[in-house]
Structure formats: structure tokens, C-alpha cells
C-alpha atoms as a PDB file:
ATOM      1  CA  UNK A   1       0.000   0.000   0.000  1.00  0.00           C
ATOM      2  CA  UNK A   2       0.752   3.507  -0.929  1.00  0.00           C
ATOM      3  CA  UNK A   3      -0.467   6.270   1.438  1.00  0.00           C
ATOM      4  CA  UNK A   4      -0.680   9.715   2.019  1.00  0.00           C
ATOM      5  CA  UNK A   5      -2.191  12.458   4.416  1.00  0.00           C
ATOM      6  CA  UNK A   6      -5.165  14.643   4.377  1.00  0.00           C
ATOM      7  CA  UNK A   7      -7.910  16.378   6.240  1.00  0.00           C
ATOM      8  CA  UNK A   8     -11.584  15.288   5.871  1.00  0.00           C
ATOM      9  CA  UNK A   9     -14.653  17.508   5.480  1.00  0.00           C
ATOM     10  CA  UNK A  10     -16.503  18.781   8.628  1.00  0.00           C
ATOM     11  CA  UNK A  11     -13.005  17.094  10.546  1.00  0.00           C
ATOM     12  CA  UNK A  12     -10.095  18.763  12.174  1.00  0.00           C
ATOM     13  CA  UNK A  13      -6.447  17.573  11.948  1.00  0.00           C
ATOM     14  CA  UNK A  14      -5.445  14.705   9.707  1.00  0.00           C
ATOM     15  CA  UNK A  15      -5.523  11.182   8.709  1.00  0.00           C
ATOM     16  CA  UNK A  16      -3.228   8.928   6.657  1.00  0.00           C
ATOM     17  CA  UNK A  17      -5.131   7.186   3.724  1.00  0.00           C
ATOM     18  CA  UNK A  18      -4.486   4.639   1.311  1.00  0.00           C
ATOM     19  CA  UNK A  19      -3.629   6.277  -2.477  1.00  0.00           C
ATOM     20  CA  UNK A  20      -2.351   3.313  -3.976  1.00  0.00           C
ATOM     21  CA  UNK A  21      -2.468  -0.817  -3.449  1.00  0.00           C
ATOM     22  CA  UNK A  22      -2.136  -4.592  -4.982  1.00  0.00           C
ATOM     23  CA  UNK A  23      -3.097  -7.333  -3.548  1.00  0.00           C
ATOM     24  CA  UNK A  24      -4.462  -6.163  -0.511  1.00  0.00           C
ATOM     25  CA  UNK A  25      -8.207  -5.296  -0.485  1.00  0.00           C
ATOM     26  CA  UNK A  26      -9.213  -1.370   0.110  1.00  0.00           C
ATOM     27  CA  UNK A  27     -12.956  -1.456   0.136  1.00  0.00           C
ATOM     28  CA  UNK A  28     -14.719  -4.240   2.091  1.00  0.00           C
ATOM     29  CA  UNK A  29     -18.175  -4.150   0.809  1.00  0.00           C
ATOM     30  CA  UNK A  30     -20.714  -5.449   3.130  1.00  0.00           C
ATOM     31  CA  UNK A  31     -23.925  -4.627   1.802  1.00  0.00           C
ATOM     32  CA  UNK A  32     -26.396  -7.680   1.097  1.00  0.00           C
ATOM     33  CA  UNK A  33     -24.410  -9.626   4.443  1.00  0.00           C
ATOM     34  CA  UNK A  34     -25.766  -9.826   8.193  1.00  0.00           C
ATOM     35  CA  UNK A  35     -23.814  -8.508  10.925  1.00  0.00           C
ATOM     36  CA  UNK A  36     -23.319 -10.440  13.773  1.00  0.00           C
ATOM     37  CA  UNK A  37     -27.045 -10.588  15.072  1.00  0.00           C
ATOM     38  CA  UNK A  38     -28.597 -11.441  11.609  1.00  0.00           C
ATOM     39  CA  UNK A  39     -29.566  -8.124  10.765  1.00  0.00           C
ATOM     40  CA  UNK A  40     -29.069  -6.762   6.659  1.00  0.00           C
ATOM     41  CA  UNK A  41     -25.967  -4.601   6.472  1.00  0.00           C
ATOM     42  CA  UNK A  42     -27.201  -1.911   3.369  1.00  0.00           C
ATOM     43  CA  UNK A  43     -24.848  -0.033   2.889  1.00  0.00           C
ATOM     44  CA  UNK A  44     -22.118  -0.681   4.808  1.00  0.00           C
ATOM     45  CA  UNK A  45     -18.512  -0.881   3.322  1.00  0.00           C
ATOM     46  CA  UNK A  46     -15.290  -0.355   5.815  1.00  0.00           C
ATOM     47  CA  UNK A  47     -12.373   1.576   3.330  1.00  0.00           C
ATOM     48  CA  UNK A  48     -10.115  -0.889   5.216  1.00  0.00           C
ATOM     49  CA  UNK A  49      -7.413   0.392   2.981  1.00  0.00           C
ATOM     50  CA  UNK A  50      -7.543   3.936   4.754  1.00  0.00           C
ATOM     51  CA  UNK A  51      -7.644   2.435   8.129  1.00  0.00           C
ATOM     52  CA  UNK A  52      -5.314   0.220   7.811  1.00  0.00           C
ATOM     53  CA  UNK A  53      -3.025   3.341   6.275  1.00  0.00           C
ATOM     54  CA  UNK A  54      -4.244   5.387   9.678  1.00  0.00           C
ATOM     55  CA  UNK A  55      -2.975   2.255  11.886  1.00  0.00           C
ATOM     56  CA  UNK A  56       0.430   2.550  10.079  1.00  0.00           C
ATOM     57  CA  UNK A  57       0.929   6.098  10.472  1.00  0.00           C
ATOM     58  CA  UNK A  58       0.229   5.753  14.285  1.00  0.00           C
ATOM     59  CA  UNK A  59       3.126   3.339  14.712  1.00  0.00           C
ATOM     60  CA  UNK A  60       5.840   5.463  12.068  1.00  0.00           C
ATOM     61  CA  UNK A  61       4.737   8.742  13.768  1.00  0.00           C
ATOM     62  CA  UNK A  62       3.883  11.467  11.146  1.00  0.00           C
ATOM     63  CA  UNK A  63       7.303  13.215  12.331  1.00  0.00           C
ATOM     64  CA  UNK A  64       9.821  10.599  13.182  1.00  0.00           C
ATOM     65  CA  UNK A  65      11.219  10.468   8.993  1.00  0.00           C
ATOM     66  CA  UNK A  66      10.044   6.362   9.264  1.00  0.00           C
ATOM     67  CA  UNK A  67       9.075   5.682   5.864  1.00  0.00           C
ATOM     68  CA  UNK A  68       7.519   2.289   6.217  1.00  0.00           C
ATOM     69  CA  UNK A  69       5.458  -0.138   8.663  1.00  0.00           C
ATOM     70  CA  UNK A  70       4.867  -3.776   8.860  1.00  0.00           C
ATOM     71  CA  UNK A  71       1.295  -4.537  10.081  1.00  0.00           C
ATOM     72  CA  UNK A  72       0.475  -8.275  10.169  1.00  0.00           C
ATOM     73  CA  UNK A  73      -2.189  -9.922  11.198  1.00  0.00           C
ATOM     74  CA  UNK A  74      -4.867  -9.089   7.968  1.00  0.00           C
ATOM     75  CA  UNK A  75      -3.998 -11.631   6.215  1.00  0.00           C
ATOM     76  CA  UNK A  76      -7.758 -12.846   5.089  1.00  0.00           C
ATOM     77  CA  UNK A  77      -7.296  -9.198   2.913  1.00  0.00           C
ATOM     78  CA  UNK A  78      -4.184  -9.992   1.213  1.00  0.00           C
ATOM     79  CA  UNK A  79      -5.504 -11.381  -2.204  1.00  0.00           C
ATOM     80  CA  UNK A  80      -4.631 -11.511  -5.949  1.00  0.00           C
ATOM     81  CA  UNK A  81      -8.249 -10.769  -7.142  1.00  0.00           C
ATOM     82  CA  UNK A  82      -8.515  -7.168  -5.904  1.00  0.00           C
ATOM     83  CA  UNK A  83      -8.674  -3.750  -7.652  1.00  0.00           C
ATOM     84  CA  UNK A  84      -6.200  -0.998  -6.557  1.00  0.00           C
ATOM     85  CA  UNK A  85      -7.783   1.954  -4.832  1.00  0.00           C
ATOM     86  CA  UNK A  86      -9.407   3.205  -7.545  1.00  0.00           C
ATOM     87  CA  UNK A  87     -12.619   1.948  -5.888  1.00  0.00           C
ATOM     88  CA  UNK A  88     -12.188   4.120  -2.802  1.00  0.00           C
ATOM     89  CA  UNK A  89     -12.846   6.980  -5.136  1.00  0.00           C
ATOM     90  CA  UNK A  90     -16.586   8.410  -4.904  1.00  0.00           C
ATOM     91  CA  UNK A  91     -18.154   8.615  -8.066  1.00  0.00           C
ATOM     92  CA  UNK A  92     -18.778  12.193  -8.707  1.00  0.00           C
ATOM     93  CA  UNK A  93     -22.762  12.295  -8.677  1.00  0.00           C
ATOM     94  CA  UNK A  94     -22.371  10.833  -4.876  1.00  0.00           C
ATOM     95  CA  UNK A  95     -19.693  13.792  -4.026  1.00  0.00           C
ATOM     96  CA  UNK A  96     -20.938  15.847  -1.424  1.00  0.00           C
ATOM     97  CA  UNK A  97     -17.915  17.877  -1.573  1.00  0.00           C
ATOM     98  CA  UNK A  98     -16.629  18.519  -5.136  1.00  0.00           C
ATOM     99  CA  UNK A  99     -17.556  22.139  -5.019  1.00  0.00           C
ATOM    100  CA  UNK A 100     -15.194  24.166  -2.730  1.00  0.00           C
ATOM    101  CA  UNK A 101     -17.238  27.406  -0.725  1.00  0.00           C
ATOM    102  CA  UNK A 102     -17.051  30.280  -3.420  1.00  0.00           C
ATOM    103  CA  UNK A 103     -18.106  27.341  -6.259  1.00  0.00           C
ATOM    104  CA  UNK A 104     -21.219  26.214  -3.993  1.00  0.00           C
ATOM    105  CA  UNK A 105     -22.360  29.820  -3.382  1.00  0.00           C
ATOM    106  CA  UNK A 106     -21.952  30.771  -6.530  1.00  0.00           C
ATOM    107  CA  UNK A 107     -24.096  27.860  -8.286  1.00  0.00           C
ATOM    108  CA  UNK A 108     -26.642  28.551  -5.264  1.00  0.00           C
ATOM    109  CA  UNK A 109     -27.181  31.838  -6.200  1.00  0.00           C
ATOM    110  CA  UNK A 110     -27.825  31.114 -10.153  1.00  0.00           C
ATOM    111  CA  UNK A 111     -30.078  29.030  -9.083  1.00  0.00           C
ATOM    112  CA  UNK A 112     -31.933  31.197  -7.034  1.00  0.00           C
ATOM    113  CA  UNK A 113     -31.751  33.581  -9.842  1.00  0.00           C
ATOM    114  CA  UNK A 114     -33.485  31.038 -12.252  1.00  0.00           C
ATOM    115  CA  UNK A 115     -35.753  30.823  -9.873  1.00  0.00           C
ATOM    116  CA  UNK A 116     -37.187  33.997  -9.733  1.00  0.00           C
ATOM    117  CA  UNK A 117     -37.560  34.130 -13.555  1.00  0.00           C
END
């Protein structure tokens, strides 16, 4: 796994996610399973990728100049089968967030323009 650092929307400070990976699985999509009392997960899907890049960062310590950690123990995600993180990517008509401030006023207040007309 590749990763990399960056704040979150509506979150302070900083996180360490997962920007690149092969063989390891990133996404663990849940939906259509039961969890552990038999209920229907619907939409849940754990971006295992990014926590296991978060775990990582913990032990290198963002400032220490340690480039690399070892984490063991997930082995039932290591496969050959996988796509790279390319699926942790939100398709665009799900973003919440692909306008920044002045692009989300700004369409708001066409529209409220159009509106009026």
C-alpha cells in the first residue's frame, strides 16, 4: 500500500489514507451480508485500505522520517483478485464535496436567480 495524508470535510487535523495498493483489499463491501445478530448490512462498506493506512501512520509517527510499517495480522485481505484503490474513489454524482465554498455559493445563487424568472 501507498499512502498519504489529508484532512476530511466537517473534521479537524489529519488522517493517513491509502492512495495506492495490490493485492491487498481497500474497500470491504458489506452490503447484502448480516452482521453479527442477523440483521441486513445496506450499505455498509469499511475503506479498510484507509484504516489500515491510519494504523500505520500511528506506529511510524507522522514526524519521526520512518518511511515504512509492517502490520500483520490481515492476512484474510491480502488477495490476488482485488482492484487498486481506484474503488475508494466516490463517483462524482455521490460527491458531497466537489464544489469548494465560493463554487457552492456561486451555483446557489444562479439558481436562485433562475428561480425567480
Amino acid at each position: 500500500m501507498i499512502t498519504d495524508t489529508l484532512g476530511r470535510a466537517w473534521r479537524e487535523g489529519q488522517t493517513d489514507v491509502a492512495i495506492g495498493g495490490s493485492g491487498v483489499l481497500l474497500l470491504d463491501d458489506l452490503a447484502g451480508t448480516a452482521d453479527a445478530n442477523g440483521r441486513l448490512l445496506g450499505v455498509t462498506a469499511p475503506a479498510v485500505g484507509d484504516e489500515i493506512a491510519s494504523a500505520a501512520d500511528l506506529v511510524k509517527r507522522k514526524s519521526s522520517g520512518r518511511p515504512v510499517a509492517v502490520v500483520r495480522g490481515l492476512g484474510d485481505l491480502v488477495r490476488a483478485d482485488v482492484p487498486g484503490a481506484r474503488v475508494l474513489l466516490r463517483d462524482p454524482a455521490k460527491d458531497w464535496f466537489r464544489l469548494g465554498t465560493d463554487e457552492a455559493r456561486h451555483e446557489g445563487y444562479q439558481a436562485g436567480l433562475a428561480a425567480r424568472d
